[in-house]
Protein backbone atom coordinates (compact mmCIF):
# COMPACT_ATOMS: atom_id res chain seq x y z
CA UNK A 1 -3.96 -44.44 6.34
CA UNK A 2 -4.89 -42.17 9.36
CA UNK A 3 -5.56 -38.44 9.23
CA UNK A 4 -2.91 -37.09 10.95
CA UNK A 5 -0.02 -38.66 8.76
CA UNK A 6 -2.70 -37.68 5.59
CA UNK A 7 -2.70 -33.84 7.39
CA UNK A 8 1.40 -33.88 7.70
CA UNK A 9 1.45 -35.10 4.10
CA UNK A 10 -0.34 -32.12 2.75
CA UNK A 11 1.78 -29.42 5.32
CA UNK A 12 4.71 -30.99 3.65
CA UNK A 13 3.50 -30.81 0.14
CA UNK A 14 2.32 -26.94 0.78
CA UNK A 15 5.37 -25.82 2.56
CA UNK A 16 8.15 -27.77 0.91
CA UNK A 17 9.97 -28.49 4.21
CA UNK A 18 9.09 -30.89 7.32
CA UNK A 19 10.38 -28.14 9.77
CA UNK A 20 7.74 -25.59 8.62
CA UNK A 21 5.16 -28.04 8.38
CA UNK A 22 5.55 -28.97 12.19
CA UNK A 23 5.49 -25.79 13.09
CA UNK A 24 2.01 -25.47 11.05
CA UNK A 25 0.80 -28.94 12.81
CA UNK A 26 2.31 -27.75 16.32
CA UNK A 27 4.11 -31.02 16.24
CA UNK A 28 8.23 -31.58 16.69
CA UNK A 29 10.22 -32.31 13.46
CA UNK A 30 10.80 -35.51 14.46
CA UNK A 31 7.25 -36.28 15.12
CA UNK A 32 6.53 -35.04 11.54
CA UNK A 33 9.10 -37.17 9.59
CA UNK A 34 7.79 -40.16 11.91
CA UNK A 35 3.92 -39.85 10.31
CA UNK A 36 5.16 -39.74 6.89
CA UNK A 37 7.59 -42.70 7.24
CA UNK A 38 4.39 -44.49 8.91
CA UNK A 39 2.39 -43.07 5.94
CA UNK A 40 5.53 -44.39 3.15
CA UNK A 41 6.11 -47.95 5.12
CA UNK A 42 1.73 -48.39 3.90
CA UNK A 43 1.63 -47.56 1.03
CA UNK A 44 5.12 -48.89 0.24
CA UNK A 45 6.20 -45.68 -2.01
CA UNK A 46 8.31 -42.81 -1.33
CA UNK A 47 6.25 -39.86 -1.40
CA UNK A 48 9.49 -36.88 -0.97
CA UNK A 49 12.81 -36.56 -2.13
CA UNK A 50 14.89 -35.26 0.32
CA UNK A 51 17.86 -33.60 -1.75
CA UNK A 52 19.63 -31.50 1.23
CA UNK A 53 17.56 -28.85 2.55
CA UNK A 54 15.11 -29.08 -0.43
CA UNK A 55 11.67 -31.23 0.05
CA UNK A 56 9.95 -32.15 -3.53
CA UNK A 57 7.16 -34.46 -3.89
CA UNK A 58 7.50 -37.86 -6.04
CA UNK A 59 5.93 -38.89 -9.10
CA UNK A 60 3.50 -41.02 -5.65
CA UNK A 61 3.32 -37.95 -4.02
CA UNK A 62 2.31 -35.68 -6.53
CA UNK A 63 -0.42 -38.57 -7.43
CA UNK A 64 -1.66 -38.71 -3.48
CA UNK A 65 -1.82 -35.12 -3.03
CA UNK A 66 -4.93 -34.48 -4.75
CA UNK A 67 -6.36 -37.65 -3.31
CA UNK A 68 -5.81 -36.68 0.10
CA UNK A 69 -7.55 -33.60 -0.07
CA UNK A 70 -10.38 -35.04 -1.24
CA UNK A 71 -10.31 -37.17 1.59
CA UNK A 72 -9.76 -35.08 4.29
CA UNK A 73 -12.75 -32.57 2.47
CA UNK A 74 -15.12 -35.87 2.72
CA UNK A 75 -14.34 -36.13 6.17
CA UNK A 76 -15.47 -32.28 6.87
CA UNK A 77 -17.60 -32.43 5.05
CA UNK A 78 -19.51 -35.24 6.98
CA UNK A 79 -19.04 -33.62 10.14
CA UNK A 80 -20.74 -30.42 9.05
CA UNK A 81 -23.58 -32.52 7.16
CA UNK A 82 -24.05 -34.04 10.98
CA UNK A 83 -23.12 -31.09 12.93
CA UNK A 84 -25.37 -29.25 10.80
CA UNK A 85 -28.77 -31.49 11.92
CA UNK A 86 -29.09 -29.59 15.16
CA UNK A 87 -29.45 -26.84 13.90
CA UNK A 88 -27.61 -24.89 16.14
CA UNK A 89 -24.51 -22.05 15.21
CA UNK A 90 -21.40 -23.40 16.69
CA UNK A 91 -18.41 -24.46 16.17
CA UNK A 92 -15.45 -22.81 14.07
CA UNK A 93 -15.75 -20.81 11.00
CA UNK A 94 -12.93 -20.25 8.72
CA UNK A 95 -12.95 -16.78 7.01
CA UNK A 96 -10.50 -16.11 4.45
CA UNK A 97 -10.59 -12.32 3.85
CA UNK A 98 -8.25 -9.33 1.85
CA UNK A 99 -6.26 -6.92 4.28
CA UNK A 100 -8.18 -4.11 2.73
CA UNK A 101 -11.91 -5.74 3.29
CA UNK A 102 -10.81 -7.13 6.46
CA UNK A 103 -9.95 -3.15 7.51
CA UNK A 104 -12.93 -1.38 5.49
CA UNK A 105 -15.76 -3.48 4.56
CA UNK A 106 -15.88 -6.41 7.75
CA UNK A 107 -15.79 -4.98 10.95
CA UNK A 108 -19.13 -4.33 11.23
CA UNK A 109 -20.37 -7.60 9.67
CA UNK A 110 -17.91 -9.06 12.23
CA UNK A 111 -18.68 -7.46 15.63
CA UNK A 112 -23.10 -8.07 14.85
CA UNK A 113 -21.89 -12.15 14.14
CA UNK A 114 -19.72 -12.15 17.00
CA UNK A 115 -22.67 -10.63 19.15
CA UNK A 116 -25.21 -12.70 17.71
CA UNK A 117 -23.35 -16.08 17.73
CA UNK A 118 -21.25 -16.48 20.54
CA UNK A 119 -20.20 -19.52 20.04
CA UNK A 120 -18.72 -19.68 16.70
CA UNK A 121 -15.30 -19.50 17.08
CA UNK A 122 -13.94 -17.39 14.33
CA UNK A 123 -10.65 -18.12 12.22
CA UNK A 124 -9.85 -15.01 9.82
CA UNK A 125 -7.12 -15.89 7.28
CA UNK A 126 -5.67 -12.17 6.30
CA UNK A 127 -4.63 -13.37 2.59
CA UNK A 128 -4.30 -11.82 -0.77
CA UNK A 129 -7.46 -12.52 -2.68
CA UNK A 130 -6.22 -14.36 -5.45
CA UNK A 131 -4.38 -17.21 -2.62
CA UNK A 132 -7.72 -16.91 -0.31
CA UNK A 133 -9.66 -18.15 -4.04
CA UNK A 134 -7.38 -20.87 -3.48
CA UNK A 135 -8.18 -21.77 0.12
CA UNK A 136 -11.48 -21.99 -1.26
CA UNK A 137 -10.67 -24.17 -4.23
CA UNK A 138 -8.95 -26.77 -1.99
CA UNK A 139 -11.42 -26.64 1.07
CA UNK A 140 -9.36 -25.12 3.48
CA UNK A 141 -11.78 -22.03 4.20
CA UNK A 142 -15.70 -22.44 4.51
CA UNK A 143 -15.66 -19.07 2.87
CA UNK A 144 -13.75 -15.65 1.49
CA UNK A 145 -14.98 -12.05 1.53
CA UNK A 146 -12.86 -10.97 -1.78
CA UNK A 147 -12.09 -8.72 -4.31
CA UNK A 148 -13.94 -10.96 -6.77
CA UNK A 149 -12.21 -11.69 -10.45
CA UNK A 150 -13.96 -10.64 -13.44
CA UNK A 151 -14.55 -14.61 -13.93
CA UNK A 152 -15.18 -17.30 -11.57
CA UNK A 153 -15.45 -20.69 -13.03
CA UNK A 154 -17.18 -23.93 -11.30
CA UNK A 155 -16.90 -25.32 -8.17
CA UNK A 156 -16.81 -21.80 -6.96
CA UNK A 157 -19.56 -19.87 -6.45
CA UNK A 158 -19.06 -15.99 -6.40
CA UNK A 159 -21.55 -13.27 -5.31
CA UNK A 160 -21.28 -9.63 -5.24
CA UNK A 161 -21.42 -7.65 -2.22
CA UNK A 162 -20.14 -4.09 -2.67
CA UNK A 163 -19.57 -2.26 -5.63
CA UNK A 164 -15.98 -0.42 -5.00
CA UNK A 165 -15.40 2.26 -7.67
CA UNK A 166 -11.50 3.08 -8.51
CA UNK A 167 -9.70 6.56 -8.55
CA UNK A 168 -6.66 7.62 -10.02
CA UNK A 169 -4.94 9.34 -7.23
CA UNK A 170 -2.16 11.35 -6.86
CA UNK A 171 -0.35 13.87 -3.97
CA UNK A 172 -2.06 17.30 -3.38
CA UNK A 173 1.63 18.81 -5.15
CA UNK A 174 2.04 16.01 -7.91
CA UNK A 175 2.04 17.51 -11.57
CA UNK A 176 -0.92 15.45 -12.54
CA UNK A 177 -2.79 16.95 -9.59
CA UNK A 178 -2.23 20.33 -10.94
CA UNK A 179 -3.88 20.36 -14.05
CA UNK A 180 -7.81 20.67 -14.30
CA UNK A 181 -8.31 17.81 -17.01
CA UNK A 182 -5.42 15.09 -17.95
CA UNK A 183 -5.92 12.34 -20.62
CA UNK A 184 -4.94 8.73 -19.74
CA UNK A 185 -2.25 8.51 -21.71
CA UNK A 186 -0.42 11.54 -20.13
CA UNK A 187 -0.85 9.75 -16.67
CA UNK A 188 0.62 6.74 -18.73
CA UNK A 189 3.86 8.71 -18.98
CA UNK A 190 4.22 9.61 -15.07
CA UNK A 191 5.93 6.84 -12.75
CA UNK A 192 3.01 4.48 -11.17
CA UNK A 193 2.45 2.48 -7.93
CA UNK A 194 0.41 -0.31 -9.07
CA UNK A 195 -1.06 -3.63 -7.34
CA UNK A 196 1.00 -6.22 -7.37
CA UNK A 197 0.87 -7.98 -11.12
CA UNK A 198 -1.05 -11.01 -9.53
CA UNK A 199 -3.56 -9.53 -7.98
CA UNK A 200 -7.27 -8.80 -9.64
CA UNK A 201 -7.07 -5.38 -9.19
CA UNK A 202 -3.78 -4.89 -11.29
CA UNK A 203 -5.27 -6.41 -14.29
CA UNK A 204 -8.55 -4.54 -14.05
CA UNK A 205 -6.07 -1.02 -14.14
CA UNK A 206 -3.55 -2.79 -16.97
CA UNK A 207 -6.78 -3.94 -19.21
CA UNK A 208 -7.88 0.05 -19.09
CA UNK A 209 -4.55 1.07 -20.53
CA UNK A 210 -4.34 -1.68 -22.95
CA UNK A 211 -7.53 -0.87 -24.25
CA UNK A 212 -6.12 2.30 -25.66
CA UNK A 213 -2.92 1.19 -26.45
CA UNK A 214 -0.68 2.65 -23.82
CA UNK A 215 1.81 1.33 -21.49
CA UNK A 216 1.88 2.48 -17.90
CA UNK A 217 4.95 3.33 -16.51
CA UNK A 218 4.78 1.09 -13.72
CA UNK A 219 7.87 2.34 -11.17
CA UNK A 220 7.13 0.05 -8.28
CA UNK A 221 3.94 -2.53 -6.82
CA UNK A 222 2.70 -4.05 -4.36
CA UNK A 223 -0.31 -6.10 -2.76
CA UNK A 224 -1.17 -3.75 0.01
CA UNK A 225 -3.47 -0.64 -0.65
CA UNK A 226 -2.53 1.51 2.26
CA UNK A 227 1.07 1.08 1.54
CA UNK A 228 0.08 2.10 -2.19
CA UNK A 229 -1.26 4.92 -0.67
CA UNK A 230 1.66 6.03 1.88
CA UNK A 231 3.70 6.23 -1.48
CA UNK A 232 1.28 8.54 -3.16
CA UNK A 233 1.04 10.57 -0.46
CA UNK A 234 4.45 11.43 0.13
CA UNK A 235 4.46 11.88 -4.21
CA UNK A 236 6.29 9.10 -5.21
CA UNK A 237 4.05 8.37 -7.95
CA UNK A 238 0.15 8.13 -9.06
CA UNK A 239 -1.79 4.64 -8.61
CA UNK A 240 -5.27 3.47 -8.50
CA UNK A 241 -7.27 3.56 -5.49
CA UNK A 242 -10.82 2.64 -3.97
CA UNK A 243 -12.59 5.52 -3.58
CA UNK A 244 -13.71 4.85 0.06
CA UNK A 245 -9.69 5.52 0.98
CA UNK A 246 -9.13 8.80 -0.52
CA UNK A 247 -8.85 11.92 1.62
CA UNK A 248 -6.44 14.97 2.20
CA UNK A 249 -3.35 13.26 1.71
CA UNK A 250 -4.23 12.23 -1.88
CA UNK A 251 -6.88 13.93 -4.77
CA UNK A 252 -8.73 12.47 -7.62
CA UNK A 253 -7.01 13.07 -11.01
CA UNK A 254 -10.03 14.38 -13.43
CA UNK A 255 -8.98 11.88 -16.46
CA UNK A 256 -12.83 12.72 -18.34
CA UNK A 257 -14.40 9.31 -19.58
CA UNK A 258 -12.60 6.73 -17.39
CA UNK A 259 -14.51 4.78 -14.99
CA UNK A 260 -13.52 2.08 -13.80
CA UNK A 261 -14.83 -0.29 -11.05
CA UNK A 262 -14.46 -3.53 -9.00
CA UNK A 263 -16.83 -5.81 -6.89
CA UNK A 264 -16.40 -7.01 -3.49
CA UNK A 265 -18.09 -9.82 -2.49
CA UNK A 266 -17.57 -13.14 -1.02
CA UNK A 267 -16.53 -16.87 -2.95
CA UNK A 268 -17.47 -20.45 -1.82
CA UNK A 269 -17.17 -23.89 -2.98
CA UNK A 270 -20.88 -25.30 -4.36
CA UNK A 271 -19.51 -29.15 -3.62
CA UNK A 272 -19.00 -28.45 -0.18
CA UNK A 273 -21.45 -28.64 2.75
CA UNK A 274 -21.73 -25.38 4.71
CA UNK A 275 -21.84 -25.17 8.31
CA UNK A 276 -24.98 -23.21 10.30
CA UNK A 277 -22.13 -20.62 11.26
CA UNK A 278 -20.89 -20.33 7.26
CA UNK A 279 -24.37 -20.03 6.38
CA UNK A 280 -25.41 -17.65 9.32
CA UNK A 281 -22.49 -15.10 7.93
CA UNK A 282 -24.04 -15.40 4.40
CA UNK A 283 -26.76 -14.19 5.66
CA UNK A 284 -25.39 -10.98 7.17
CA UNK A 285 -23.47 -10.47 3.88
CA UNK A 286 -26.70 -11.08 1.59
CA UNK A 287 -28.53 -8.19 4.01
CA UNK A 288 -25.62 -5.73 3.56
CA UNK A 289 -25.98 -6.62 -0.07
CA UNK A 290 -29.46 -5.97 -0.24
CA UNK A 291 -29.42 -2.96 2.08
CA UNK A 292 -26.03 -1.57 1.46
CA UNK A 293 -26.99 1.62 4.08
């Protein structure tokens, strides 16, 4: 069982077709469909069902799967455990990160890392936060500078960063804009924008409103905050916003007694070994952390 049929395995499993997965692996179909026959002809099992265009994993498969990521995580592991002995930063660090942090929070962070360690070769993963928890989950990121959900259960580690307070926003010429006080459930009957229903975020805004028994009247969403705030700009509707994006194209609503708040931070998995680069980027997040000026 070598690691490059164990590696097509899993791009298979994760995409749910052989073409996609050799374009993932840089690797011809052909090439692709040869590992995993390899990889079937072993263990003497069929590990896909190949129904047409549609790629499903077999009662085998589904039982590998989680076996070969374990393996493959050993294997990293051991090379960072090894790697790390020198002690010197090098090497590749994947960073899983949110659009929005990877716009507002990390260039800073980045651009002192990239000055200080040369030669770390970054790989940023742009990635929702709840699929970048993921990466983390399965070992396919080192670590994830997130919007960080209101629980995080073992293996994974999470530590705040940045407290990001939340506005409710609307256009300069909006109703709700016009008046000097509104109550929360007046806002509730206005169209919204809201974060996608997956996302952290959302459920942090929908627990508010179900709190006082109201429904917002949710018009439209998605997972990207500056296209959340494009449509309340141009008055669409009102949404919830980090404070650090609000400016002349769209004004705080004054809803008295609502506060409302989310942390920023970064995840990682405590079974995992670290690399010097993983841990030297900690360290720049811990300072900003401590010393948040």
């Amino acid at each position: 069982m070598d690691l490059a049929s164990l590696n097509a395995f899993i791009a298979i499993a994760e995409t749910g077709s052989f073409s996609e997965a050799g374009e993932r692996l840089h690797l011809t179909q052909p090439a692709v469909s040869k590992r995993i026959a390899g990889l079937e002809q072993q263990l003497k099992v069929r590990l896909f069902d190949r129904l047409g265009r549609e790629v499903s994993l077999t009662e085998a498969g589904r039982a590998l799967l989680p076996r070969a990521y374990q393996i493959l995580n050993v294997l990293d592991d051991t090379r960072r455990a090894l790697t790390n002995l020198n002690g010197e930063v090098t090497g590749r660090l994947t960073l899983a990160t949110s659009h929005h942090i990877g716009l507002h929070r990390l260039p800073p962070l980045l651009r002192a890392f990239t000055r200080a360690y040369p030669q770390v070769a970054l790989d940023i993963q742009f990635l929702d936060s709840e699929v970048a928890y993921e990466e983390i989950l399965h070992g396919r990121a080192e670590l994830a500078v997130i919007t960080l959900a209101p629980e995080t259960h073992a293996p994974v580690k999470a530590v705040p960063v940045w407290d990001d307070p939340l506005d409710f926003v609307a256009a300069p010429e909006h109703p709700l804009a016009r008046n000097k006080a509104v109550s929360l459930a007046e806002v509730a009957h206005h169209a919204a924008v809201f974060p996608g229903d997956n996302t952290f975020t959302h459920h942090i805004v929908q627990g508010l409103f179900e709190a006082q028994g109201l429904t917002p009247n949710i018009a439209m969403s998605t997972n990207y905050l500056e296209t959340i705030k494009m449509m309340v700009s141009i008055g669409l509707a009102w949404s919830v916003l980090p404070r650090t994006m609000l400016d002349d194209q769209v004004v705080r609503l004054p809803i008295s007694g609502v506060q409302l708040n989310r942390q920023l931070g970064y995840i990682l998995h405590t079974e995992r070994t670290l690399s010097n680069a993983a841990k030297a980027f900690m360290q720049l997040l811990d300072q900003q952390r401590d010393d948040p000026a």
